[in-house]
Protein backbone atom coordinates (compact mmCIF):
# COMPACT_ATOMS: atom_id res chain seq x y z
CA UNK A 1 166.72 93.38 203.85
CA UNK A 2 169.02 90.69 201.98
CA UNK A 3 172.24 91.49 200.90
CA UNK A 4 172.09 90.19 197.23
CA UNK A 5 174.98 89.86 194.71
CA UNK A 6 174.26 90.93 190.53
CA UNK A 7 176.11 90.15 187.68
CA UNK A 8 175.73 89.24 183.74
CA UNK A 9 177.43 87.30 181.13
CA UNK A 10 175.65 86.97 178.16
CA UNK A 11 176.24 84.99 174.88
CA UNK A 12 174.39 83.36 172.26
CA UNK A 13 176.86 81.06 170.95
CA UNK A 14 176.72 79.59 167.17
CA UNK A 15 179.26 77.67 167.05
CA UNK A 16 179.56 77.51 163.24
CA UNK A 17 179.84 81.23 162.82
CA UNK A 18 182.99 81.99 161.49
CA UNK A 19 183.20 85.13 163.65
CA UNK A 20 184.84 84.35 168.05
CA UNK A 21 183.26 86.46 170.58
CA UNK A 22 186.59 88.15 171.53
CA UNK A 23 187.09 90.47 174.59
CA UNK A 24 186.61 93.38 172.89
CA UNK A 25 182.89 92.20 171.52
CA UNK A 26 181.91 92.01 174.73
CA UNK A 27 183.83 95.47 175.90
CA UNK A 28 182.56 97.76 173.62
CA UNK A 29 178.65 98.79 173.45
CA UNK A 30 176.80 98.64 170.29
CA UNK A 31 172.49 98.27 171.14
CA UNK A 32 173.54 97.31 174.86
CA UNK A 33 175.55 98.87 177.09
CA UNK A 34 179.12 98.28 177.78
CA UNK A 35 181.22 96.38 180.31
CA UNK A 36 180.10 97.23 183.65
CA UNK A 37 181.73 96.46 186.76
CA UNK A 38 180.72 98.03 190.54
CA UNK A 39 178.81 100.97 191.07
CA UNK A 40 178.97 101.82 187.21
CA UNK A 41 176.61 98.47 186.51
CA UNK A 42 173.53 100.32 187.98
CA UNK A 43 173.22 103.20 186.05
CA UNK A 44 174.75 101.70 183.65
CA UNK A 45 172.11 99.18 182.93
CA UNK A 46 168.91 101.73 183.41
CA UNK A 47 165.99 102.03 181.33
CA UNK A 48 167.18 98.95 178.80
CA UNK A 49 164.83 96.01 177.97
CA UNK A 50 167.66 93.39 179.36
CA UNK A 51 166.79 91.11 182.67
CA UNK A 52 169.24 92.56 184.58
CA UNK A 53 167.55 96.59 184.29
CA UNK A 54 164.43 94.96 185.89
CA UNK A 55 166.10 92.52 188.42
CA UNK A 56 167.78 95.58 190.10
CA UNK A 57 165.23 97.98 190.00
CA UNK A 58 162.83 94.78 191.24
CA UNK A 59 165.16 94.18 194.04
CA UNK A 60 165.61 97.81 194.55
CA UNK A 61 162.32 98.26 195.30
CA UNK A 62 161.84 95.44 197.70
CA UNK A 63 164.03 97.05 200.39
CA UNK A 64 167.50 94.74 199.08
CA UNK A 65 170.60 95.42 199.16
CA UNK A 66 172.49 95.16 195.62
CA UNK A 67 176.04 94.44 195.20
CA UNK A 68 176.72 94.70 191.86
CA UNK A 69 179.72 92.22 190.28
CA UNK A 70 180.10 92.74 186.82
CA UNK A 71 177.70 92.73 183.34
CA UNK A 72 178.81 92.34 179.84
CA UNK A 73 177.25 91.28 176.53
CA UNK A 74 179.01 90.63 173.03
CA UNK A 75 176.47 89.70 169.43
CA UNK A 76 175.74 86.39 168.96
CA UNK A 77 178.84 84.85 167.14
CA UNK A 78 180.87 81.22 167.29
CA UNK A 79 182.76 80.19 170.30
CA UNK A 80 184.01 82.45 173.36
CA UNK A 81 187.24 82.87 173.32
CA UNK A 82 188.96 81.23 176.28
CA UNK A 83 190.62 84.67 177.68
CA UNK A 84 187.29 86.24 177.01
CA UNK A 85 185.61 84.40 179.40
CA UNK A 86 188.39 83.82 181.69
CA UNK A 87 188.52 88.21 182.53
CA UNK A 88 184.58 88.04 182.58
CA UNK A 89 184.32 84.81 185.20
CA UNK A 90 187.36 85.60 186.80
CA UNK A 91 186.20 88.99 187.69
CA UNK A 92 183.00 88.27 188.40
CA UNK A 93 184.21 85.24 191.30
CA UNK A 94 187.10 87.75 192.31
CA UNK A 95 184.49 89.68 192.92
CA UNK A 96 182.47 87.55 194.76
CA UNK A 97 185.05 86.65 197.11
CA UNK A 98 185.90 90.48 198.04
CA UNK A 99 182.77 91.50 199.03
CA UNK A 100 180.85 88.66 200.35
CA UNK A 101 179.19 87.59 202.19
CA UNK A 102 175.87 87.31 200.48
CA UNK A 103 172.69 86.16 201.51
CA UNK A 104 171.81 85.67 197.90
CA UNK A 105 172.93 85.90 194.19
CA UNK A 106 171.26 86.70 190.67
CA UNK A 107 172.76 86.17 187.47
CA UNK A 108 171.81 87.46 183.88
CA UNK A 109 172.63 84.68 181.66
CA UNK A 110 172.06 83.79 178.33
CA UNK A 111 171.63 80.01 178.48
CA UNK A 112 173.88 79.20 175.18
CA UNK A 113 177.29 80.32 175.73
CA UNK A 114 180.14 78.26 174.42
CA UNK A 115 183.46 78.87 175.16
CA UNK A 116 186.60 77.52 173.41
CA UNK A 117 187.73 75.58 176.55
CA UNK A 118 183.75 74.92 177.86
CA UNK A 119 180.56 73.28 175.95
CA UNK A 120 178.14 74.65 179.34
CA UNK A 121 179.35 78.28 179.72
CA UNK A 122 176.80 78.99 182.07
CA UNK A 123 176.87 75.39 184.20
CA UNK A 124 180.98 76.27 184.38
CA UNK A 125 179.95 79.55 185.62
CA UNK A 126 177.64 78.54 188.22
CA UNK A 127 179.97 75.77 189.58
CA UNK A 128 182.20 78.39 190.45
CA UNK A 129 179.96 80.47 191.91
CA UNK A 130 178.76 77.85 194.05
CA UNK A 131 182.22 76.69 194.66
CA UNK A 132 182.58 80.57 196.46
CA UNK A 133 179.24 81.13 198.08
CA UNK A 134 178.23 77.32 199.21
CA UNK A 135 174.87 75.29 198.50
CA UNK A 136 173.22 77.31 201.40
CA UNK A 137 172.25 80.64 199.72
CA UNK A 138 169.55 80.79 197.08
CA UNK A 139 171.36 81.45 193.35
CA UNK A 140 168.60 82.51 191.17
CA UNK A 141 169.33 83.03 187.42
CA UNK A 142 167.18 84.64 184.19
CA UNK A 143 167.61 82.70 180.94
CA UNK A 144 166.63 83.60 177.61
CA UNK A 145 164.30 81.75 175.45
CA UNK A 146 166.65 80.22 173.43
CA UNK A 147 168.77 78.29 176.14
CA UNK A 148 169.88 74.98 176.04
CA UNK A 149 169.19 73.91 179.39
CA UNK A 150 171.94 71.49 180.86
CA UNK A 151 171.83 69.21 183.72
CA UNK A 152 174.51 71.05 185.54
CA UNK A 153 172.80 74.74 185.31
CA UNK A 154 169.77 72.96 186.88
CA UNK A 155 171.70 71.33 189.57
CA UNK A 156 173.77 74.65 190.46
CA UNK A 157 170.85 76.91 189.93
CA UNK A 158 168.14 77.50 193.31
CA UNK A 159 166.17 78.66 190.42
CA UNK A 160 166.23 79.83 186.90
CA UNK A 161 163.35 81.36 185.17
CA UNK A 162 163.26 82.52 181.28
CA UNK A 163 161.84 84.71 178.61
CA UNK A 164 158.33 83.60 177.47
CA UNK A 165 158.73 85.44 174.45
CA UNK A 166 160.06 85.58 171.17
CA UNK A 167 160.05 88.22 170.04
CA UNK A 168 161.41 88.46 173.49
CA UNK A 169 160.01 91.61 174.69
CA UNK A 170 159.93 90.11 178.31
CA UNK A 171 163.43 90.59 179.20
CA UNK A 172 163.46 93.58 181.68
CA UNK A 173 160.10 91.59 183.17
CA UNK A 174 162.01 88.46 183.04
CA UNK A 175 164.67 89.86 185.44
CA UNK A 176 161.77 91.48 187.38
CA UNK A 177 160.13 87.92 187.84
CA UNK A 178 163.50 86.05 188.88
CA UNK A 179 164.18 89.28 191.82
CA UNK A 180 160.27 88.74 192.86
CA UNK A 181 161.43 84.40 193.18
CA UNK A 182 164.41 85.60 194.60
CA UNK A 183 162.63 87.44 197.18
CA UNK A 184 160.02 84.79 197.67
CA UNK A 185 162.74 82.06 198.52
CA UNK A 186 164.53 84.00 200.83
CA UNK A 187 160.94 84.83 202.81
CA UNK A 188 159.85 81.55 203.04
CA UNK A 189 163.29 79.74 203.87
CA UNK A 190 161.77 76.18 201.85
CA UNK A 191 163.49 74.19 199.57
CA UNK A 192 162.34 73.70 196.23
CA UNK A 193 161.46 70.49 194.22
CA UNK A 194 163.01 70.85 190.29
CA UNK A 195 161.03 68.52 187.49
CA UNK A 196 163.78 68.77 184.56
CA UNK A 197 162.98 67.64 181.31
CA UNK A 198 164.79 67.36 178.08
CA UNK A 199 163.30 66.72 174.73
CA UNK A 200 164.41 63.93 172.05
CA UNK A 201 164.06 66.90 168.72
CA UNK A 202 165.40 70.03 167.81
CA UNK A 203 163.14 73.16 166.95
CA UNK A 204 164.72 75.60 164.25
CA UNK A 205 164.55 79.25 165.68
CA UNK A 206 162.52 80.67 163.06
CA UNK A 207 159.43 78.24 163.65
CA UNK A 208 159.72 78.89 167.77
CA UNK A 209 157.92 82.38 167.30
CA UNK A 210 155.12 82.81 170.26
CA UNK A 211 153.06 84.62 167.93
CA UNK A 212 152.50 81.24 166.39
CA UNK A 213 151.25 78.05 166.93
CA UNK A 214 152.52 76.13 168.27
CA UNK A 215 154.77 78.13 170.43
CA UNK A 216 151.44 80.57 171.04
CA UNK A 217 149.43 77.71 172.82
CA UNK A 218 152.27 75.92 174.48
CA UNK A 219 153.43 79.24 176.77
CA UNK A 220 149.39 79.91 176.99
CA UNK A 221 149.31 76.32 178.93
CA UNK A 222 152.46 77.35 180.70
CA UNK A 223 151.19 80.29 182.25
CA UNK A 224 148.06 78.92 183.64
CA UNK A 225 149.55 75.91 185.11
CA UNK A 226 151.75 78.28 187.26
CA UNK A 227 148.62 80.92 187.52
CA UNK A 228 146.25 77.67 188.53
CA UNK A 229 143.53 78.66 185.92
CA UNK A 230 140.36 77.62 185.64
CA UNK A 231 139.94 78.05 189.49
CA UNK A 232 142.02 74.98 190.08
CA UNK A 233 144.72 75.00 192.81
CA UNK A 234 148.35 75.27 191.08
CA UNK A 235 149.74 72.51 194.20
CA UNK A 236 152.38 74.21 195.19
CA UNK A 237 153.88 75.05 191.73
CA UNK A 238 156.45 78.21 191.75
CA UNK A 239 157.35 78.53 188.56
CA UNK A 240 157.72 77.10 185.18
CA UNK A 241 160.04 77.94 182.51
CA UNK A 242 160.49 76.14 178.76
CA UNK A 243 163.02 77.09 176.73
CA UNK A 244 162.83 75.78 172.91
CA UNK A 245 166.68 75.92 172.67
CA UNK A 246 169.32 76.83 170.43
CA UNK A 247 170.28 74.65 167.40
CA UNK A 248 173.47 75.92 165.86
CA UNK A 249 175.36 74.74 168.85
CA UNK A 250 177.70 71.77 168.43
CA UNK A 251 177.13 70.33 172.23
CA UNK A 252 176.07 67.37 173.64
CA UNK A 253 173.10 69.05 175.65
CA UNK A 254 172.13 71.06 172.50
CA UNK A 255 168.06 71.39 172.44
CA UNK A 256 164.59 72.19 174.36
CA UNK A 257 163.88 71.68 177.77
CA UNK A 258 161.59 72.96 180.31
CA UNK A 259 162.34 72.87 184.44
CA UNK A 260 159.22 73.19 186.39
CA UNK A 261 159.58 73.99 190.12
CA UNK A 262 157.41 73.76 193.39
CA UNK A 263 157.03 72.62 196.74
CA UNK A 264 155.44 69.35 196.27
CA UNK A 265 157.15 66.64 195.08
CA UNK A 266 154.40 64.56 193.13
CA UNK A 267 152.18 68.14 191.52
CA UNK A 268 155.96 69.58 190.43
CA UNK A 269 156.77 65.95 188.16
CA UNK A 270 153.32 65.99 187.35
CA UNK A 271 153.39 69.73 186.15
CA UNK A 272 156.72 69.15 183.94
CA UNK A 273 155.15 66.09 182.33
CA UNK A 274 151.69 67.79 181.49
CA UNK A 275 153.95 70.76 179.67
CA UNK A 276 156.36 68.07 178.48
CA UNK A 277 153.27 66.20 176.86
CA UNK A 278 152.25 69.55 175.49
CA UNK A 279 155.42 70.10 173.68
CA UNK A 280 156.03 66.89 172.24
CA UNK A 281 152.43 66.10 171.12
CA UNK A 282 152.87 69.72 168.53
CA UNK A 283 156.28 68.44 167.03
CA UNK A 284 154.78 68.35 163.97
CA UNK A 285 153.34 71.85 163.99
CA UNK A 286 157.16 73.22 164.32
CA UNK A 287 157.20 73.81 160.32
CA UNK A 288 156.29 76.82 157.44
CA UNK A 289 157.22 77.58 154.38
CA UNK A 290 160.56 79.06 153.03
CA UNK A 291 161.51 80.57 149.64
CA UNK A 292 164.44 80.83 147.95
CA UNK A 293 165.66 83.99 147.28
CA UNK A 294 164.52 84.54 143.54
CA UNK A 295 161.20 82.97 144.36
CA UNK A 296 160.74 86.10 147.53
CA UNK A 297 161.78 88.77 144.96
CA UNK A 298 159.49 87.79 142.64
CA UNK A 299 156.06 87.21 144.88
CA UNK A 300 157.10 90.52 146.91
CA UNK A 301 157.01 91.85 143.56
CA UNK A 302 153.51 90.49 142.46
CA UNK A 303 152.04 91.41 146.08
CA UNK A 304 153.62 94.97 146.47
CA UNK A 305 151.30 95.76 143.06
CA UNK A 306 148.04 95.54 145.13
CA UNK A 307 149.47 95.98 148.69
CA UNK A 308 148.74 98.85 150.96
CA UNK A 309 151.26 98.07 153.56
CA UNK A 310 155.21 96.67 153.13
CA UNK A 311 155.82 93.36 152.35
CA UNK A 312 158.50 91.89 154.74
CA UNK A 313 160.94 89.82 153.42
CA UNK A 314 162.85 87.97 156.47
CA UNK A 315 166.74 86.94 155.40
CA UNK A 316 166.55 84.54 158.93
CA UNK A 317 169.54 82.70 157.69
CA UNK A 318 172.07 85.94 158.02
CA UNK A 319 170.63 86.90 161.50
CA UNK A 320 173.36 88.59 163.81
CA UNK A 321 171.16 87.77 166.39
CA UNK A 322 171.73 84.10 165.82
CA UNK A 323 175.51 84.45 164.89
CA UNK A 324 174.94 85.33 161.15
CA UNK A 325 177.52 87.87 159.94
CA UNK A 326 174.77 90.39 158.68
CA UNK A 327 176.42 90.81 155.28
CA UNK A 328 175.33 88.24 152.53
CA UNK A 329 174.18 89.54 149.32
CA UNK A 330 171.60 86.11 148.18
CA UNK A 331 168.45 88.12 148.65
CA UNK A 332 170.06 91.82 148.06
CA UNK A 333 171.44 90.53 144.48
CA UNK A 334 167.99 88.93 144.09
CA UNK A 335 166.02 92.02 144.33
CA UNK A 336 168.61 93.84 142.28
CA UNK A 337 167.88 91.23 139.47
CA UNK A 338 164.51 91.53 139.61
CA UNK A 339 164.68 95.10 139.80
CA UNK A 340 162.48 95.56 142.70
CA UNK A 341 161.83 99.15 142.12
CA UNK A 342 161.60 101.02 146.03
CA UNK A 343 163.01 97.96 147.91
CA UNK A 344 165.16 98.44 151.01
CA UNK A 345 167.19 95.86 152.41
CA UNK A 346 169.23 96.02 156.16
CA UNK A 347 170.89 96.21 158.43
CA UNK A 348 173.89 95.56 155.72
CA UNK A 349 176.91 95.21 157.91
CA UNK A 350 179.98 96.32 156.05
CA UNK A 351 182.11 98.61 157.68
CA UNK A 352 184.32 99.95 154.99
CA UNK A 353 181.24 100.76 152.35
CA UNK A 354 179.85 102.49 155.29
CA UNK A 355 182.61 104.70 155.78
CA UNK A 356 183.12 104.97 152.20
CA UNK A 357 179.41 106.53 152.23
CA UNK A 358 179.83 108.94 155.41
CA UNK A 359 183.31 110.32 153.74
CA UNK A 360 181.24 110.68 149.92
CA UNK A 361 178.70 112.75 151.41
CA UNK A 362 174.88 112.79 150.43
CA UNK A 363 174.97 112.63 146.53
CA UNK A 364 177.86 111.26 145.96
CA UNK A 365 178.12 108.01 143.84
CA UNK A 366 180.26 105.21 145.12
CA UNK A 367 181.74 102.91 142.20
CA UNK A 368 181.91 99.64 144.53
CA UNK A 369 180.30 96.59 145.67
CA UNK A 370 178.74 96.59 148.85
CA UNK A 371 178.14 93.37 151.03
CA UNK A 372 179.71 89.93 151.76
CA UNK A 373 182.60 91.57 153.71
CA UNK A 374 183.07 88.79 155.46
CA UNK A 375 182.85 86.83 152.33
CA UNK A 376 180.86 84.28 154.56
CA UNK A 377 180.57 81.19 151.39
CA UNK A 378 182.69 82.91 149.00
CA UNK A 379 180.45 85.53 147.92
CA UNK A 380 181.32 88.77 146.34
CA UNK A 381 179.71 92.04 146.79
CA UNK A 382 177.12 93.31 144.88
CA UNK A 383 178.73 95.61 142.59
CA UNK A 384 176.05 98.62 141.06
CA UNK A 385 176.70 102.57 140.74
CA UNK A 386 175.06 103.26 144.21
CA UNK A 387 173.94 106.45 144.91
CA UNK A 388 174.71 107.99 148.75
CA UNK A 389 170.97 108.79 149.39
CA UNK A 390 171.46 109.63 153.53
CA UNK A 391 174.18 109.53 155.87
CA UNK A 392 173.75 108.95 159.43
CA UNK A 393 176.11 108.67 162.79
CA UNK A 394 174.41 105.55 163.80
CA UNK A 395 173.66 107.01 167.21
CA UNK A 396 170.04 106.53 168.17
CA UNK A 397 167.63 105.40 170.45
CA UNK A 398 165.30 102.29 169.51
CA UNK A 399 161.63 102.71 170.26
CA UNK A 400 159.97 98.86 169.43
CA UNK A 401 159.30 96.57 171.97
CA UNK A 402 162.41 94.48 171.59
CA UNK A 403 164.89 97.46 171.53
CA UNK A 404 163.32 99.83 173.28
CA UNK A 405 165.20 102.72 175.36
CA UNK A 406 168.37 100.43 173.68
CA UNK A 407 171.10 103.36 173.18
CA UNK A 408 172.85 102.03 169.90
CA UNK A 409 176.11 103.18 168.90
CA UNK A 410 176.80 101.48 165.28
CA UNK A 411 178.03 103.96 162.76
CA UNK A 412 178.66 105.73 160.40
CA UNK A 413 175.51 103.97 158.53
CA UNK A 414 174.63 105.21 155.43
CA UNK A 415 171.62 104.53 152.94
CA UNK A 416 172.48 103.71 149.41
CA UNK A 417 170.39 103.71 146.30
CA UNK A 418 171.48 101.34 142.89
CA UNK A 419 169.23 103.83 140.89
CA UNK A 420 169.13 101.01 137.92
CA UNK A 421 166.91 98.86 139.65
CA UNK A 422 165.69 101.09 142.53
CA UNK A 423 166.94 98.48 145.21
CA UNK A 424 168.01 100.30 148.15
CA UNK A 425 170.49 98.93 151.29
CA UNK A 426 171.08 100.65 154.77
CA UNK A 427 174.85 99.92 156.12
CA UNK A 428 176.12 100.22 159.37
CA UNK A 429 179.21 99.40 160.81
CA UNK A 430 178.37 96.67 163.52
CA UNK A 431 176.38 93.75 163.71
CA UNK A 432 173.05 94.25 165.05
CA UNK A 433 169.59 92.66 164.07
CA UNK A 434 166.70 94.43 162.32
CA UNK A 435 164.48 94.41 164.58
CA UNK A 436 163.56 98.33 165.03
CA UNK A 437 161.80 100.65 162.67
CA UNK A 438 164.16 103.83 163.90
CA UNK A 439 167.32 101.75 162.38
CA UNK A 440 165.51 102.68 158.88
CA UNK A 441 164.13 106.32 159.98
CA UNK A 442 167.92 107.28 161.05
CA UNK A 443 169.16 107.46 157.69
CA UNK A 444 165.57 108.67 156.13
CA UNK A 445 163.64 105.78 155.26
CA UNK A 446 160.23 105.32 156.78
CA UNK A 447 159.04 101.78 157.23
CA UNK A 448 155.18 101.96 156.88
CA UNK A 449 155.83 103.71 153.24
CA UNK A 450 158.29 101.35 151.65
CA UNK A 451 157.15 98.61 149.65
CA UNK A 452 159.02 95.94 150.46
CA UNK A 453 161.59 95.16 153.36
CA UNK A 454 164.33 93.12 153.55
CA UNK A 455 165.51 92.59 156.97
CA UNK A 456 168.01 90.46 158.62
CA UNK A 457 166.10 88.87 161.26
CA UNK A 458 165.26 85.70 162.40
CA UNK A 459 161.78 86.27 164.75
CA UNK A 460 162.67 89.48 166.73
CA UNK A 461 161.88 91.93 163.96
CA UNK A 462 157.94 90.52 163.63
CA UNK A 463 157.37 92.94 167.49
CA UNK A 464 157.91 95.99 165.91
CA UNK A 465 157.24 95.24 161.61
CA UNK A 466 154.33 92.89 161.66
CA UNK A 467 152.24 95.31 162.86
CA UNK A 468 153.12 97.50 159.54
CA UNK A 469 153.00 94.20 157.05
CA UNK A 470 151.26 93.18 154.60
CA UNK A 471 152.80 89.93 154.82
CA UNK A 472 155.96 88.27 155.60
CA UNK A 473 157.65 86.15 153.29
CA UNK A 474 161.09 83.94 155.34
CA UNK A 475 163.89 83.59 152.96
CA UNK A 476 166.10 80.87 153.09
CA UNK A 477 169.12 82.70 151.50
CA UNK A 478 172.98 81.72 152.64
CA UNK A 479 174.15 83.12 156.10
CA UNK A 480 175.84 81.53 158.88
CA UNK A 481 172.83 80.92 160.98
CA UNK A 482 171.42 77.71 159.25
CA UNK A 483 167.62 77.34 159.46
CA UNK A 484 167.78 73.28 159.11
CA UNK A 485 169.57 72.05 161.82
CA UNK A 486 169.97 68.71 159.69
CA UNK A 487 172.57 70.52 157.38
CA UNK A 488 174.93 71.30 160.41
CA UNK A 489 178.08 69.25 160.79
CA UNK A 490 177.83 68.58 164.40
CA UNK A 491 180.09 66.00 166.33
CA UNK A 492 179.10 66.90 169.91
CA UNK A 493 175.30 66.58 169.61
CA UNK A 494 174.04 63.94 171.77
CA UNK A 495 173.05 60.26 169.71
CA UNK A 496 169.11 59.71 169.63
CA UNK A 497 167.92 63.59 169.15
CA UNK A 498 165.97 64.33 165.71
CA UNK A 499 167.72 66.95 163.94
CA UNK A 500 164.45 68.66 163.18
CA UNK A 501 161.20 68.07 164.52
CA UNK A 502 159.72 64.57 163.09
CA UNK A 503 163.60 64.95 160.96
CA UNK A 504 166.55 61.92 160.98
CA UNK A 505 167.95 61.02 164.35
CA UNK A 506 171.50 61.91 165.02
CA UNK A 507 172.89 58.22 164.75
């Protein structure tokens, strides 16, 4: 039995959101849990779809000892604010240092985290973990899919192994599979080779989906170079993890890479370039098509005549999950104009229309505009005589693969009708994607019988709605999270990189 220590600090950083991840984003709990630190992190962390639920119970269940440190997550937002992350690393390496020693530690990272003071969250983090436990013991981290990889988290890291799906329903088996290398290393005492690789272009998040092509075929080859398919030896390879990066991120190591370990030297380079060779030679398949927000109203419109199922209209550019603010109005005012009669649109983020709604009652009309509280662009709510329809406390469990067993806490929410056009709009009162069919069902509305849906969501909503769509239409309407990485005004971003795949090089 190892004596391993567990802790989590997790941030999707876009750094042109106009909302920091302060302190108290990361205190309070909202889909995940809370801050945990000690014996609270355990239980604390149970039954959610989040690595570090499955690393424990993994580890758990292989006879280790766990020490827990501390956990926290805050929504994807800009920059971490320096005395944000200074309480969560200092704790976390106070930590360390009190109850070591350790014959091993895993980590629950995100993989983009940018902090006001640090471009490499995670690399800073790991230095000074290393700087408390030594080079000897094995530090084995879980990454999600959207990391950008840097030289110094592969250098610090034993291991790191990520998500290999998006929608990432993998998480809690994620953690699972970096305990089970964690284990593994420890048993066999070897050091491993690491085959880094960076790539030269940048993949927007919404065409990185592993339902898709390319994504589909490129973690399909991934898998059975670690599994040795095809009866083939796999030489020694231990894992292999790709991750397509993160775009909105004004840093120099900003973009995909993939990190391909093993025991032998020559079949662990020649693993990472067979993958690498894989990625690069589908750059051109990393594309779709986008409409603009009066062009979605009006073909959900035409197909919702003959449809049987909802049509899904996907607002990726005002994606909490990617740092959007969850509030613009482009495609909401769109449907109103159109006078999409039955549509429902969510999760609308706007706190004070929300509690407006909840203190109304059911029934009750509210003479106000709701949206754009943020005013993310300089727009203005969407002002319409909008009938209270259903209030609810926000408290709920989610039941889809991505949010399953997830324990949200984000009301009051409230559904609200304009009964001229018959557009309809769920509020809440935090940011949180929509990626879960119970979000709708708590305040009445049932997915599978509304005609068309308008949810803010990049990619994670497709696990539990494209099962129930007709089709999805992905709406380029204004939010924070920009779709084309070659309208962002970065001036960290590394010289030589295309800004989208086959796009302008960064000069």
């Amino acid at each position: 039995m190892a004596r391993i220590a567990v802790g989590g600090f997790q941030h999707e950083t876009n750094t042109f959101s106009p909302q920091l991840a302060t302190w108290e984003e990361f205190e309070r709990a909202d889909a995940w849990p809370p801050f945990l630190r000690g014996a609270a992190m355990v239980p604390g962390v149970e039954g959610f779809n989040i690595p570090i639920a499955g690393a424990i119970k993994t580890l758990m269940a292989l006879g280790h000892e766990v020490v827990p440190l501390c956990w926290c997550a805050a929504p994807p937002s800009s920059y971490v604010t320096r005395d944000a992350y200074e309480k969560v690393a200092g704790w976390m390496i106070e930590d360390l240092q009190a109850l070591g020693p350790f014959d091993a530690v895993y980590l629950d990272l995100h993989g983009a985290m940018v902090a006001e003071h640090h471009q490499d969250g995670e690399g800073e983090l790991m230095r000074r973990v290393r700087a408390v436990v030594g080079d000897a013991i094995p530090l084995a981290a879980s990454l999600d899919y959207h990391t950008n990889m840097t030289p110094e988290m592969v250098h610090h890291a034993t291991a790191m192994i990520g998500y290999r799906t998006y929608p990432h329903v993998d998480m809690a088996d994620t953690g699972s599979r970096a305990a089970e290398l964690l284990d593994r290393l420890l048993k066999d005492k070897r050091p491993l080779h690491k085959a880094y690789r960076q790539f030269d272009f940048l993949i927007p998040l919404v065409w990185q989906c592993t339902l898709q092509e390319p994504a589909r075929s490129i973690f399909a080859l991934l898998d059975d170079i670690e599994r040795g398919a095809g009866g083939a030896h796999n030489q020694g390879i231990v894992s292999l993890t790709h991750t397509p990066g993160f775009p909105p991120a004004d840093i120099a190591q900003c973009g995909p890479a993939l990190v391909v370990y093993g025991h032998d030297k020559a079949a662990t380079e020649a693993a990472a370039d067979r993958l690498a060779d894989a990625v690069r030679s589908r750059e051109a398949a990393f594309a779709g098509k986008l409409y603009t927000p009066d062009e979605a109203a009006v073909e959900a419109i035409r197909l919702a005549r003959t449809a049987s199922r909802p049509i899904v209209l996907a607002d990726v550019q005002d994606n909490p999950g990617a740092g959007g603010t969850s509030d613009t109005v482009g495609l909401l005012r769109a449907l109103v104009a159109h006078r999409a009669q039955g549509a429902v649109i969510g999760m609308m983020v706007d706190p004070a229309a929300a509690q407006a709604a909840a203190e109304a009652g059911e029934g009750a009309v509210l003479r106000r505009g709701i949206g754009a509280a943020v005013g993310y662009a300089g727009e203005t709510p969407v002002e319409a005589r909008w009938r209270v329809v259903k209030v609810g406390s926000g408290v709920f469990t989610g039941a889809g693969p991505f949010y399953g067993g997830a324990r949200f806490q984000i009301g009051p929410m409230a559904l609200v009708t304009d009964e001229d056009s018959g557009v309809s709009a769920v509020l809440a009162c935090k940011r949180i994607q929509a990626a879960d069919q119970e979000m709708f069902r708590h305040v009445g509305v049932e997915p599978s019988r509304t005609p068309i849906l308008g949810l803010k969501s990049t990619v994670h909503f497709r696990a539990d709605f494209q099962p129930i769509a007709e089709t999805i239409l992905v709406v380029q309407s204004p939010g924070a999270h920009v779709t084309d990485p070659v309208e962002l005004p970065y001036t960290h971003l590394r010289q030589g990189i295309r800004l989208r795949p086959l796009g302008p090089v960064r000069a």
